[in-house]
C-alpha atoms as a PDB file:
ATOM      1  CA  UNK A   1      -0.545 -61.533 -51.219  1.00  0.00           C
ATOM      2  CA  UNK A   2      -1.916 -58.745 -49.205  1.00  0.00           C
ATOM      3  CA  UNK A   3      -5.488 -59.347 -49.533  1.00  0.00           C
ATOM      4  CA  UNK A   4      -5.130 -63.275 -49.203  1.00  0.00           C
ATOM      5  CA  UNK A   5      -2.346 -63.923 -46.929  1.00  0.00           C
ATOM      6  CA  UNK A   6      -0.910 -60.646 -44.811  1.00  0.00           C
ATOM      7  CA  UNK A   7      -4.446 -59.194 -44.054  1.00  0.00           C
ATOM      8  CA  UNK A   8      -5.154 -62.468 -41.410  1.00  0.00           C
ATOM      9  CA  UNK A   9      -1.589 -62.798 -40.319  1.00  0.00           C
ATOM     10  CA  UNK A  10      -1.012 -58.453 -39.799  1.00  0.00           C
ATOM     11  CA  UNK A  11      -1.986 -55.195 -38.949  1.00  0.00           C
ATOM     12  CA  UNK A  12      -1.176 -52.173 -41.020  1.00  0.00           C
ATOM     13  CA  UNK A  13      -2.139 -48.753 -39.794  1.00  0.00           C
ATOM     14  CA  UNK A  14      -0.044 -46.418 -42.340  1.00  0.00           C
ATOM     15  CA  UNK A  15      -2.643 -43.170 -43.387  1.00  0.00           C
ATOM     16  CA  UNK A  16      -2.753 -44.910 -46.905  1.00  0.00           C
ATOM     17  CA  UNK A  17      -4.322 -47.880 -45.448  1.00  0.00           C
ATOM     18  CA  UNK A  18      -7.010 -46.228 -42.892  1.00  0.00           C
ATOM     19  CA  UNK A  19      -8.336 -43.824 -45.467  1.00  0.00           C
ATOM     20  CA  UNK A  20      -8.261 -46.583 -48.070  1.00  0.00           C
ATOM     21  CA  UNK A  21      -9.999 -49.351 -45.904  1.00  0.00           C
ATOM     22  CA  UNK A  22     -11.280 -47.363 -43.076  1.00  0.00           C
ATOM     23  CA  UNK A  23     -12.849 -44.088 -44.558  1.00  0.00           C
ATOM     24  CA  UNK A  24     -16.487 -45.062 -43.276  1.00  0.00           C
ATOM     25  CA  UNK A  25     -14.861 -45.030 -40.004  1.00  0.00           C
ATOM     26  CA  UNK A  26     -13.193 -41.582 -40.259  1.00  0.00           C
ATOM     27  CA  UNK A  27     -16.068 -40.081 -41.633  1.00  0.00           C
ATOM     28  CA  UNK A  28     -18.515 -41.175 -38.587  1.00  0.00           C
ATOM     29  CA  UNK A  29     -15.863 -40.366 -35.971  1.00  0.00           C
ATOM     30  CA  UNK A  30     -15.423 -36.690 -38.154  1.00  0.00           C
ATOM     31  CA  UNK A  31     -11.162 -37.573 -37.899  1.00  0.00           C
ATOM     32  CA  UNK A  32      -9.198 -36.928 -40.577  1.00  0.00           C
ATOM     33  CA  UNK A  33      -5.476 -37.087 -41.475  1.00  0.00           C
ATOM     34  CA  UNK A  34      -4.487 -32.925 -41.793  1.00  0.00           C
ATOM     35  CA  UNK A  35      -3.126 -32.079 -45.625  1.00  0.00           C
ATOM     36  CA  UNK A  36       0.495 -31.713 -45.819  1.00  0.00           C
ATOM     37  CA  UNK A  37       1.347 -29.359 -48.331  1.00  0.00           C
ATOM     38  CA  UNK A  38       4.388 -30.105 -51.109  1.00  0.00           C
ATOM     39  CA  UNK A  39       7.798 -28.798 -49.767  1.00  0.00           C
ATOM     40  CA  UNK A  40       8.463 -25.750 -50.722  1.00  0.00           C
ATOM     41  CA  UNK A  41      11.902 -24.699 -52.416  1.00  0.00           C
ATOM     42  CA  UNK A  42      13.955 -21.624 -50.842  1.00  0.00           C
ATOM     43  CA  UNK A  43      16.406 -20.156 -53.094  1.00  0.00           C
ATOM     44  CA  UNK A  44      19.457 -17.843 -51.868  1.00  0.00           C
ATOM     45  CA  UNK A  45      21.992 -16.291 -54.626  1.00  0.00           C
ATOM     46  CA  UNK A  46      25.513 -16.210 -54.565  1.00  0.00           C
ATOM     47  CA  UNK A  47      27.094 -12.716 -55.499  1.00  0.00           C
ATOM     48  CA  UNK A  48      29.947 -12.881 -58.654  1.00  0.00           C
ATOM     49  CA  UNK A  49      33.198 -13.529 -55.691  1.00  0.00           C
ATOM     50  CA  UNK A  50      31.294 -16.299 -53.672  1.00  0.00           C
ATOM     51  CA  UNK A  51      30.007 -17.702 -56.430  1.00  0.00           C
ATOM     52  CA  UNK A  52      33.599 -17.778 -58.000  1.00  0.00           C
ATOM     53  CA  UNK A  53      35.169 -19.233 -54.479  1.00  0.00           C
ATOM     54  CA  UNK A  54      32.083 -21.867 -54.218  1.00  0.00           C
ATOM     55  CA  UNK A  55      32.293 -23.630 -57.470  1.00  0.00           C
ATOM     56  CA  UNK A  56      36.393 -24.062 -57.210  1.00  0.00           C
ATOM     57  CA  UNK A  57      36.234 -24.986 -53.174  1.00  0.00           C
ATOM     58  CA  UNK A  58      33.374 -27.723 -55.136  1.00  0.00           C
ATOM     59  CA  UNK A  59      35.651 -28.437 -57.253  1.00  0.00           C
ATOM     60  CA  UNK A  60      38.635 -28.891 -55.438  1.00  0.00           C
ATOM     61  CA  UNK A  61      37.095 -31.175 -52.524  1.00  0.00           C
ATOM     62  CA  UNK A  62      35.637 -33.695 -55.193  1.00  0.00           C
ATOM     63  CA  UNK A  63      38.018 -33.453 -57.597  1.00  0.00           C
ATOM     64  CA  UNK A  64      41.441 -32.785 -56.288  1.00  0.00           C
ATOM     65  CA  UNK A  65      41.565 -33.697 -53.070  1.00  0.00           C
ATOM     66  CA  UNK A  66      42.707 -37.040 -52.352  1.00  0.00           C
ATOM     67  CA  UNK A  67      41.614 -38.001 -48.816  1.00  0.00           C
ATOM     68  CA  UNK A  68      44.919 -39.762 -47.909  1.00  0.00           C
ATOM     69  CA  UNK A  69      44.745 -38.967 -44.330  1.00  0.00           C
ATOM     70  CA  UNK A  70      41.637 -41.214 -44.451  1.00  0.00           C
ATOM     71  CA  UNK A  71      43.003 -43.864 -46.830  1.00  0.00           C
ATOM     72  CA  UNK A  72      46.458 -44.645 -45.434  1.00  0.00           C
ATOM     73  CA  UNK A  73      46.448 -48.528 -46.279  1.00  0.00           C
ATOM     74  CA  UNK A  74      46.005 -47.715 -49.908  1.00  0.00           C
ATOM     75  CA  UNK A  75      49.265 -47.098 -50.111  1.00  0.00           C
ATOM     76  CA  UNK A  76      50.727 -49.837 -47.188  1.00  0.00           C
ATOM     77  CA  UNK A  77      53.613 -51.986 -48.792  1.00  0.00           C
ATOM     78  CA  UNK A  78      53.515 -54.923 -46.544  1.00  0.00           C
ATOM     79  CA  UNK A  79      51.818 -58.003 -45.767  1.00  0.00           C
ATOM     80  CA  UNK A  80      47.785 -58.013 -44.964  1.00  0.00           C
ATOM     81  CA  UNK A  81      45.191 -60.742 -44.294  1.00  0.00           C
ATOM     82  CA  UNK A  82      42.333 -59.867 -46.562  1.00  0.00           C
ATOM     83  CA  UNK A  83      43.572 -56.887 -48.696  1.00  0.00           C
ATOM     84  CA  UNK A  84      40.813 -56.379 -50.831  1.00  0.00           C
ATOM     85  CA  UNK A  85      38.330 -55.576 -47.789  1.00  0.00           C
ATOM     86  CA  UNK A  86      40.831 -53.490 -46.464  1.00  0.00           C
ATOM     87  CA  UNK A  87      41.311 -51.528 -49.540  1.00  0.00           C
ATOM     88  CA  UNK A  88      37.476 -51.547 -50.044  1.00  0.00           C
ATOM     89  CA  UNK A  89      36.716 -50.358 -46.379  1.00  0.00           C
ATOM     90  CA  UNK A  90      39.725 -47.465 -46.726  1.00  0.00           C
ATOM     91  CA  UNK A  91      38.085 -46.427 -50.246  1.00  0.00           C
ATOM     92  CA  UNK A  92      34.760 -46.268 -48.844  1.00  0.00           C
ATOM     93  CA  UNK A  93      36.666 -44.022 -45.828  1.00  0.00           C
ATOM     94  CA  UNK A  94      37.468 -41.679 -48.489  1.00  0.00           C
ATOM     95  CA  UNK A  95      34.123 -41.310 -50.298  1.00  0.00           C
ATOM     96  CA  UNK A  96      32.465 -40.580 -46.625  1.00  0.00           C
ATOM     97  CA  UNK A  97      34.951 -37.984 -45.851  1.00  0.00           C
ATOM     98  CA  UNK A  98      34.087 -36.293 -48.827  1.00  0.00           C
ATOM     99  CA  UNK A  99      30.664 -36.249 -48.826  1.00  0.00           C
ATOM    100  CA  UNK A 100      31.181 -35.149 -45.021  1.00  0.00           C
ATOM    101  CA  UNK A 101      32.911 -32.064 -46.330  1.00  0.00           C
ATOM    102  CA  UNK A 102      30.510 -31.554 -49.088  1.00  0.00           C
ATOM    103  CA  UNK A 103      27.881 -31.646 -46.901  1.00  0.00           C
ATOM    104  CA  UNK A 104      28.953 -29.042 -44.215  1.00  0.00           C
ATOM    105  CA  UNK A 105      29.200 -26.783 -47.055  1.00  0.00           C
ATOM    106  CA  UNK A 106      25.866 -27.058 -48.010  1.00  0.00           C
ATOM    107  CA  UNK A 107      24.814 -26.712 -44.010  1.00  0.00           C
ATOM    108  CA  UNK A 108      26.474 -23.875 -43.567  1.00  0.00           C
ATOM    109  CA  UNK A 109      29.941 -21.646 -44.497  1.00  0.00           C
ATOM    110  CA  UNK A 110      30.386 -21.502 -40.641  1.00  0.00           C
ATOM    111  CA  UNK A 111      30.486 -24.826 -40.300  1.00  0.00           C
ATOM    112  CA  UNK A 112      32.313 -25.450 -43.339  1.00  0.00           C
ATOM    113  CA  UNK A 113      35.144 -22.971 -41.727  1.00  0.00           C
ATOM    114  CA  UNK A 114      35.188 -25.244 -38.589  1.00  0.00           C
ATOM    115  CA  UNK A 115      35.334 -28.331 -40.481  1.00  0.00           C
ATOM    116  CA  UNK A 116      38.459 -27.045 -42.910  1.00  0.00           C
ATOM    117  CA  UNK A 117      40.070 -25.781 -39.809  1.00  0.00           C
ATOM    118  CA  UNK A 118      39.840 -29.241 -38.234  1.00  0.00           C
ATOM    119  CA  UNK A 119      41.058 -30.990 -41.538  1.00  0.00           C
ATOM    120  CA  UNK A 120      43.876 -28.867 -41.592  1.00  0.00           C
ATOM    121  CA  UNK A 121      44.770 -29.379 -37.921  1.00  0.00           C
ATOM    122  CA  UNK A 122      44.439 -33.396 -38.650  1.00  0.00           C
ATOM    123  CA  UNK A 123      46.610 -33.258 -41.426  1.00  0.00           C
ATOM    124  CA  UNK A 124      49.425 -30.961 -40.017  1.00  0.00           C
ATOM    125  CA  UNK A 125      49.287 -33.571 -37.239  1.00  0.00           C
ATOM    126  CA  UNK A 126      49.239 -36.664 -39.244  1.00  0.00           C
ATOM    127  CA  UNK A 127      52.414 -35.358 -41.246  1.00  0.00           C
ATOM    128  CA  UNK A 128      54.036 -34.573 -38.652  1.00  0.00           C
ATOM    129  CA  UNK A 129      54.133 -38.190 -37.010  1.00  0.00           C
ATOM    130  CA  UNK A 130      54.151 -39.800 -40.508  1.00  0.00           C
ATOM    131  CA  UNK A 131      58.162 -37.822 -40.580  1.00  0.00           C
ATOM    132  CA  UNK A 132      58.277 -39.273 -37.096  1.00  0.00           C
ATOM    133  CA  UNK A 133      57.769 -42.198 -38.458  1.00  0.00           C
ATOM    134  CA  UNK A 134      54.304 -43.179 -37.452  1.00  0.00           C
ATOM    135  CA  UNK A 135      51.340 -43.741 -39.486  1.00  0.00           C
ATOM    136  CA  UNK A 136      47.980 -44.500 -37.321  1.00  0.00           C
ATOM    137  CA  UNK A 137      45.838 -46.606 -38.398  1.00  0.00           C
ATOM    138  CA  UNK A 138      42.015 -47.374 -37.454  1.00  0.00           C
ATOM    139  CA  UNK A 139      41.573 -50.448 -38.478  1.00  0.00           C
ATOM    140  CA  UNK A 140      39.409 -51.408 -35.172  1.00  0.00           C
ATOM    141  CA  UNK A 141      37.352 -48.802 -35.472  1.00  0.00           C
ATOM    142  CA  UNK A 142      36.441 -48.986 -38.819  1.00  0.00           C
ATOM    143  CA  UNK A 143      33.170 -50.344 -37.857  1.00  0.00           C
ATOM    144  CA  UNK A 144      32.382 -48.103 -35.391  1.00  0.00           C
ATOM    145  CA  UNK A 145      33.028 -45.289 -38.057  1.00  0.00           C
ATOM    146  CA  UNK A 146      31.049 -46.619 -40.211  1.00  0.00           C
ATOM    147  CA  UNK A 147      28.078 -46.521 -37.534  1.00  0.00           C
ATOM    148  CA  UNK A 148      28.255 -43.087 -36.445  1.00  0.00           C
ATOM    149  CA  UNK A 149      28.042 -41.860 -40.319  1.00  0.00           C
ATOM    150  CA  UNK A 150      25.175 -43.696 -41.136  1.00  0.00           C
ATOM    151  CA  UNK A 151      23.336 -41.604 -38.448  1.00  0.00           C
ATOM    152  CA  UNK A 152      25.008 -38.625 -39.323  1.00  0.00           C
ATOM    153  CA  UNK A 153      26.669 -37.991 -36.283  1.00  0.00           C
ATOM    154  CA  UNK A 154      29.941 -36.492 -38.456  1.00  0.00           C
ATOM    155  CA  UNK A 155      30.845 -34.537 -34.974  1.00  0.00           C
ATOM    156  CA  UNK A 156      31.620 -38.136 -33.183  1.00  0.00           C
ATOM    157  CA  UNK A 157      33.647 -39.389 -36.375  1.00  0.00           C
ATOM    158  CA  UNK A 158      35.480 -36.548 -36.695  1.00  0.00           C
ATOM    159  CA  UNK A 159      36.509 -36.862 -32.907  1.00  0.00           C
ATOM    160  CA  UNK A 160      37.411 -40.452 -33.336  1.00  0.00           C
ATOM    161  CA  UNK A 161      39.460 -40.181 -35.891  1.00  0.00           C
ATOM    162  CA  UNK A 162      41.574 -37.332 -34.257  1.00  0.00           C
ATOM    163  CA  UNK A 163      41.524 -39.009 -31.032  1.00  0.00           C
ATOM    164  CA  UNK A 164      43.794 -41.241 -33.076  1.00  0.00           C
ATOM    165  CA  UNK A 165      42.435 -44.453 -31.559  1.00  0.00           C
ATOM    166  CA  UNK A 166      44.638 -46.446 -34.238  1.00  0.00           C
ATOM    167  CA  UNK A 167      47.230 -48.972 -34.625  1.00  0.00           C
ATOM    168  CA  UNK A 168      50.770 -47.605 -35.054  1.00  0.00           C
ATOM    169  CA  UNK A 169      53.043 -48.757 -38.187  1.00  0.00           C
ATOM    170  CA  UNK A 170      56.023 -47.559 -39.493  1.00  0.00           C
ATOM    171  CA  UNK A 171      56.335 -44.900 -42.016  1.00  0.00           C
ATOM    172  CA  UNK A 172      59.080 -46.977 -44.542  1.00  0.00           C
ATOM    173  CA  UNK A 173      56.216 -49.701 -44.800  1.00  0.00           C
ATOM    174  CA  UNK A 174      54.607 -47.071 -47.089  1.00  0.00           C
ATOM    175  CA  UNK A 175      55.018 -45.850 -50.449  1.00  0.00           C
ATOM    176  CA  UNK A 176      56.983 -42.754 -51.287  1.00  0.00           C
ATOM    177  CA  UNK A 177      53.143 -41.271 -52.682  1.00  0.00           C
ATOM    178  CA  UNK A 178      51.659 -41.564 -49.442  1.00  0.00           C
ATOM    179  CA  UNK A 179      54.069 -37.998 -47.991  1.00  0.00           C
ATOM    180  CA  UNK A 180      53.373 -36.811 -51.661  1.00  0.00           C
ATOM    181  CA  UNK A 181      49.428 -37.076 -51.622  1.00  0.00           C
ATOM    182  CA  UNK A 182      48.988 -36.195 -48.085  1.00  0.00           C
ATOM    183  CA  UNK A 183      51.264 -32.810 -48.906  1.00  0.00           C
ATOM    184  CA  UNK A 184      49.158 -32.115 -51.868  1.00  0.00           C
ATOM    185  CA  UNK A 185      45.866 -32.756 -49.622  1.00  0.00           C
ATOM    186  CA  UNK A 186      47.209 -30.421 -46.785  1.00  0.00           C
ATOM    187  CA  UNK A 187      48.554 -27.380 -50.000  1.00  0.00           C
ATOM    188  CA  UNK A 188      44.546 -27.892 -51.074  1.00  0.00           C
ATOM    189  CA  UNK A 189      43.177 -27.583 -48.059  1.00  0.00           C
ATOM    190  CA  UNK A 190      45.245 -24.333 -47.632  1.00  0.00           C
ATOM    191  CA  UNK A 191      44.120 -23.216 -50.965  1.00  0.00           C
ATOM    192  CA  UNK A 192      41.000 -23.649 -49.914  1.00  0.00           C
ATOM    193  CA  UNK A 193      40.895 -21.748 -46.262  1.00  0.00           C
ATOM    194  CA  UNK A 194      42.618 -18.792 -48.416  1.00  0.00           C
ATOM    195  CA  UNK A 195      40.163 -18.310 -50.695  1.00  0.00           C
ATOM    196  CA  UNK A 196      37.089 -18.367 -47.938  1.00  0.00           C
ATOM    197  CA  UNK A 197      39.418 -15.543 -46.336  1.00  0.00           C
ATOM    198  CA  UNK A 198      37.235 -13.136 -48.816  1.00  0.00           C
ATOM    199  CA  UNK A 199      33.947 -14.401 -47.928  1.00  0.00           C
ATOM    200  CA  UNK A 200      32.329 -12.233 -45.236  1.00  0.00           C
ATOM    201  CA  UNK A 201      28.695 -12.438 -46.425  1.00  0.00           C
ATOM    202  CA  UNK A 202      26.892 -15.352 -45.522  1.00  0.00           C
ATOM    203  CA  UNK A 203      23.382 -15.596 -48.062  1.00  0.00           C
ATOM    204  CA  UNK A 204      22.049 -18.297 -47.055  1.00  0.00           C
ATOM    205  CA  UNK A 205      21.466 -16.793 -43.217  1.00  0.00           C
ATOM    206  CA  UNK A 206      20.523 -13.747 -44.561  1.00  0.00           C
ATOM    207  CA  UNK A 207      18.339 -15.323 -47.135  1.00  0.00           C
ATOM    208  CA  UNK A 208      16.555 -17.238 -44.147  1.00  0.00           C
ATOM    209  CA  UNK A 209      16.050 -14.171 -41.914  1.00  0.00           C
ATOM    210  CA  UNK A 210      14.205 -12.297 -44.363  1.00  0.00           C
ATOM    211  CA  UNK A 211      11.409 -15.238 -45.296  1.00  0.00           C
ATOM    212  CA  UNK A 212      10.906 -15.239 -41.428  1.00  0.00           C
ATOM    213  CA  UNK A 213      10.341 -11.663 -41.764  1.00  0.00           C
ATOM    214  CA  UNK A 214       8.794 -11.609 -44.494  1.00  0.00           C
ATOM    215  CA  UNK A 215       6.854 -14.372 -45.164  1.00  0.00           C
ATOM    216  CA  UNK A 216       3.149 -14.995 -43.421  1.00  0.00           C
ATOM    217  CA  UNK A 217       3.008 -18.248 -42.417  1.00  0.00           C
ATOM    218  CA  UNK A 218       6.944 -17.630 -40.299  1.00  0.00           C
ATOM    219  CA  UNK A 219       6.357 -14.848 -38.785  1.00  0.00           C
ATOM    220  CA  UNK A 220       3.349 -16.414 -37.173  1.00  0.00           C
ATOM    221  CA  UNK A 221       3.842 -20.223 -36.702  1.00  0.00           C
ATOM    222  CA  UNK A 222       5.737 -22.205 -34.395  1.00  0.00           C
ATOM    223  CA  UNK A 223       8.832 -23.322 -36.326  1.00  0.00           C
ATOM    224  CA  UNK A 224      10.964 -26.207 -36.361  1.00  0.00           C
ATOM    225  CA  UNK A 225      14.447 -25.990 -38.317  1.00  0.00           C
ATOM    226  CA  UNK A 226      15.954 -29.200 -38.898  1.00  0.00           C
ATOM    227  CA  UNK A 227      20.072 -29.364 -39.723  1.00  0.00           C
ATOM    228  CA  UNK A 228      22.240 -32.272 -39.854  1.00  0.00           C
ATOM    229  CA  UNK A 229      25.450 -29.690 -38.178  1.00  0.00           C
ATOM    230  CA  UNK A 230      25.390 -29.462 -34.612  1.00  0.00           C
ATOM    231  CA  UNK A 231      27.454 -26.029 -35.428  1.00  0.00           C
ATOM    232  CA  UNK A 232      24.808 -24.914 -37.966  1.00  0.00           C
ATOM    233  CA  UNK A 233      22.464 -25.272 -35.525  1.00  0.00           C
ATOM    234  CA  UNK A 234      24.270 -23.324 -32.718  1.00  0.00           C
ATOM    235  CA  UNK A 235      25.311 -20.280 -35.272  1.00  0.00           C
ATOM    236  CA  UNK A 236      21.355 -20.043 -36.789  1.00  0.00           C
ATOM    237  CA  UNK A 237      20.481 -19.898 -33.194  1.00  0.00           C
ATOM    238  CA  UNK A 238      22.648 -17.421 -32.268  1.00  0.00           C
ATOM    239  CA  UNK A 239      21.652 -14.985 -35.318  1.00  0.00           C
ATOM    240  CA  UNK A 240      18.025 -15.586 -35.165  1.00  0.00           C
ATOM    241  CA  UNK A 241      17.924 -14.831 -31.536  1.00  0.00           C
ATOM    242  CA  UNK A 242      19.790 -11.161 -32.363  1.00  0.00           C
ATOM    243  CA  UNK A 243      17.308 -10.993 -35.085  1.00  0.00           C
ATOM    244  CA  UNK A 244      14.026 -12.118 -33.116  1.00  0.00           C
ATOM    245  CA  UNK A 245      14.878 -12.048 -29.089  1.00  0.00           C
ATOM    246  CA  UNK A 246      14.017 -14.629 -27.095  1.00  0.00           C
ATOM    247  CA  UNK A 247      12.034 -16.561 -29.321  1.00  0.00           C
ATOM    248  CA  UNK A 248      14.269 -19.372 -30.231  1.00  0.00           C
ATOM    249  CA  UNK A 249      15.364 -22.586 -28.789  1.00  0.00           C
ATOM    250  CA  UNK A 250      18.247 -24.657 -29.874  1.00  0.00           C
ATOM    251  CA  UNK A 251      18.621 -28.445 -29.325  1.00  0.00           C
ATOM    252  CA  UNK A 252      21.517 -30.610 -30.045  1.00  0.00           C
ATOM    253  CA  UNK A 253      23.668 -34.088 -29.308  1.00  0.00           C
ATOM    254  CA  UNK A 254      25.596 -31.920 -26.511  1.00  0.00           C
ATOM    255  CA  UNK A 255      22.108 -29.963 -24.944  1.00  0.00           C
ATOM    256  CA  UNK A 256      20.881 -30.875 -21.287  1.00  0.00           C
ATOM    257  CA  UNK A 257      17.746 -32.904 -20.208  1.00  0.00           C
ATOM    258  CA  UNK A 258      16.734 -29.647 -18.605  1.00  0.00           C
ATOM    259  CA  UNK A 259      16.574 -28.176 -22.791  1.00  0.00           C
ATOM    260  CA  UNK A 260      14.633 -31.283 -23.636  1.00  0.00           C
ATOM    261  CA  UNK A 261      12.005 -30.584 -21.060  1.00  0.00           C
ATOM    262  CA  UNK A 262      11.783 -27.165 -22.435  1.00  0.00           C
ATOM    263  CA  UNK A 263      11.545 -28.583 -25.848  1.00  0.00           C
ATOM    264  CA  UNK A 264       8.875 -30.757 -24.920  1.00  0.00           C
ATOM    265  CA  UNK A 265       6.655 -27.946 -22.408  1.00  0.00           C
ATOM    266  CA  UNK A 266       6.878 -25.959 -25.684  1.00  0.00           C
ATOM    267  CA  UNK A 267       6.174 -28.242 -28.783  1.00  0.00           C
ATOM    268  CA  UNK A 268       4.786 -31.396 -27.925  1.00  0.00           C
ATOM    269  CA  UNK A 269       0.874 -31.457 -28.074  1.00  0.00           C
ATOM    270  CA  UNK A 270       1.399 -34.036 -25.176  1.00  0.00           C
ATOM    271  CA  UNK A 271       2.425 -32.384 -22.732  1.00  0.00           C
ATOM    272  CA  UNK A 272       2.136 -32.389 -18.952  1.00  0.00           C
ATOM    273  CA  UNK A 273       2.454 -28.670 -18.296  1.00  0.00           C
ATOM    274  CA  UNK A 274       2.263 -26.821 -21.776  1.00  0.00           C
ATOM    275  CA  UNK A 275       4.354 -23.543 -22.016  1.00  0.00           C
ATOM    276  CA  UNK A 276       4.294 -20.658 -24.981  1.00  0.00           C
ATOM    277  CA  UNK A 277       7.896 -19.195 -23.932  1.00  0.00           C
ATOM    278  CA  UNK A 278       9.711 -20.349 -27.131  1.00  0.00           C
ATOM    279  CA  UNK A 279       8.483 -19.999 -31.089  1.00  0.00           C
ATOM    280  CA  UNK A 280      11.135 -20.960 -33.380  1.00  0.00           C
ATOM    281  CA  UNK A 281      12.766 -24.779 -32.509  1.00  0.00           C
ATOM    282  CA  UNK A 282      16.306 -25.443 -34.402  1.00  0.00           C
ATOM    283  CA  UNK A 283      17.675 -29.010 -33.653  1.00  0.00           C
ATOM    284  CA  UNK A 284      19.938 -31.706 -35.405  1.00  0.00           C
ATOM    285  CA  UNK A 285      18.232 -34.823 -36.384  1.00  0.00           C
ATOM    286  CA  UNK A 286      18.847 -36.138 -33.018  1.00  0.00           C
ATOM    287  CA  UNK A 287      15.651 -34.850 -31.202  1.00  0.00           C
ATOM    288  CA  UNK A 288      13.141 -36.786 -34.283  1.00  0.00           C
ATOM    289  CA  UNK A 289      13.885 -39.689 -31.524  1.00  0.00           C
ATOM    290  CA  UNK A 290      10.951 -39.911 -28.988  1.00  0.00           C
ATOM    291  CA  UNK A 291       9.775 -36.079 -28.790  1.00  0.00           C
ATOM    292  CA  UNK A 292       7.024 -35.277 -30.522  1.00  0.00           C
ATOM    293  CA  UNK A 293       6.610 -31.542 -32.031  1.00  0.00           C
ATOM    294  CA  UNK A 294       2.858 -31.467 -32.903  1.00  0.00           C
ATOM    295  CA  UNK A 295       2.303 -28.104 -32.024  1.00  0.00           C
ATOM    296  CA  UNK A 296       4.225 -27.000 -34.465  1.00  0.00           C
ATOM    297  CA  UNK A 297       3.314 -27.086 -38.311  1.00  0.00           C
ATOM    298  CA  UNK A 298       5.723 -25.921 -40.034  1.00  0.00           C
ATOM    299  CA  UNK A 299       9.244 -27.655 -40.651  1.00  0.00           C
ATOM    300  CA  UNK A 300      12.044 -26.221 -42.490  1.00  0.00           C
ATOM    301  CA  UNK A 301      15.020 -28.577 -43.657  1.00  0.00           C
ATOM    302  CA  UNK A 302      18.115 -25.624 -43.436  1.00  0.00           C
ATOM    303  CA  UNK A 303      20.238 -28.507 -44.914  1.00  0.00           C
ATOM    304  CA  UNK A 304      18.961 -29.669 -47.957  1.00  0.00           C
ATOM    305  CA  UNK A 305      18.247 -33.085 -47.012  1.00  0.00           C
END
């Protein structure tokens, strides 16, 4: 199909094609695609009591937990139009939460803090209206939801859902398991904040700080560090720049056009007015959209992506 219909209907330039098809060129206009070198793994260790408080906060998000703050209609006793998308749309609700929470984790125990500090401010709040008698919920947003977590913007769902743009229904139109499950959620999520009480290390960060020490091709380079957390971001910024002054730039979803500009004097190849003020970039995913960071070779995923 490619060679007898697509070639003399399109035009593919991916670097498999042009060094495939187009070497001869290449070679007489001495261009050539750089080598990209195989990702390499980082590895930070866990001492016996994080390790311990890990593995059960693991295993009490996906196992226990029951996301019922997210999932109210699971348990709604009265009449609905199309119940089975509903229920499939509140299930899938639950699964994202999770892997939200799951996720932060593996960003970052700062902004895993954050995010079990908002849970447990949601959920204090949600239980209180639901013995109001109120239960929110989002139906019309649903979509919208849905949206913002397939491009990982967790900050805006988080602030949607706790803006409580929702529909208001009475408590007694829900069964009895609803109070019970979202108790047992909010005693979890209790457990949970108790038992990161005794973590004061964080390995990961310090892990990172020493390879750009330590290692040859950090110390030197300009950097980019990608995370998915806009708080990750902010808190690695903040430590690297104790840790190497003046060096760093952070960009997020909330940073100013007057940032951007410095992000783009600094690391795009492009630019109008070049500058060498800043070494190390961290940013959330958000920046990969028109900037590009050529002048930089080196790109570290702090989430594992």
């Amino acid at each position: 199909i490619r060679e007898k219909v697509l070639k003399y209907l399109m035009v593919r330039r991916t670097r498999t094609e042009i060094t495939k098809y187009f070497a001869e060129d290449l070679a007489s206009q001495k261009l050539r695609f750089p080598d990209i070198e195989k990702p390499e793994a980082a590895f930070y260790e866990l001492n016996d009591k994080e390790d311990i408080v890990f593995t059960k906060t693991i295993e009490l998000i996906a196992k226990k937990f029951k996301y019922s703050r997210y999932t109210p209609m699971l348990y709604y006793k009265g009449e609905l139009d199309d119940r089975h998308s509903v229920e499939l749309a509140q299930r899938n609700m639950g699964k994202f939460m999770k892997i939200l929470l799951i996720k932060r984790l593996e960003s970052s125990f700062h902004a895993f803090r954050n995010s079990l500090g908002r849970f447990i401010h949601s959920y204090e709040s949600f239980i209180s209206e639901v013995d109001n008698g109120n239960v929110y919920v989002s139906k019309k947003y649903i979509n919208k939801i849905f949206e913002l977590l397939a491009d990982d913007n967790d900050d805006a769902v988080e602030m949607l859902i706790n803006e409580g743009k929702a529909e208001r229904l009475p408590s007694k139109d829900f069964r009895d398991e609803f109070r019970k499950d979202l108790q047992s959620d909010l005693d979890i999520l209790k457990e949970i904040h108790q038992l990161w009480n005794g973590v004061n290390r964080d390995p990961k960060l310090l892990s990172f700080i020493d390879k750009l020490s330590a290692n040859p091709i950090l110390k030197k380079n300009k950097l980019i560090v990608f995370t998915e957390s806009k708080e990750t971001a902010e808190y690695l910024a903040k430590n690297i720049d104790e840790k190497f002054p003046n060096e760093t730039l952070c960009f997020t979803g909330s940073s100013s056009a007057l940032v951007r500009e410095q992000v783009i004097e600094n690391f795009d190849a492009r630019a109008r007015f070049p500058k060498d003020d800043f070494r190390i970039l961290i940013c959330t995913e958000i920046l990969a959209e028109g900037v590009n960071l050529h002048r930089s070779n080196v790109v570290i995923n702090y989430d594992l992506p």
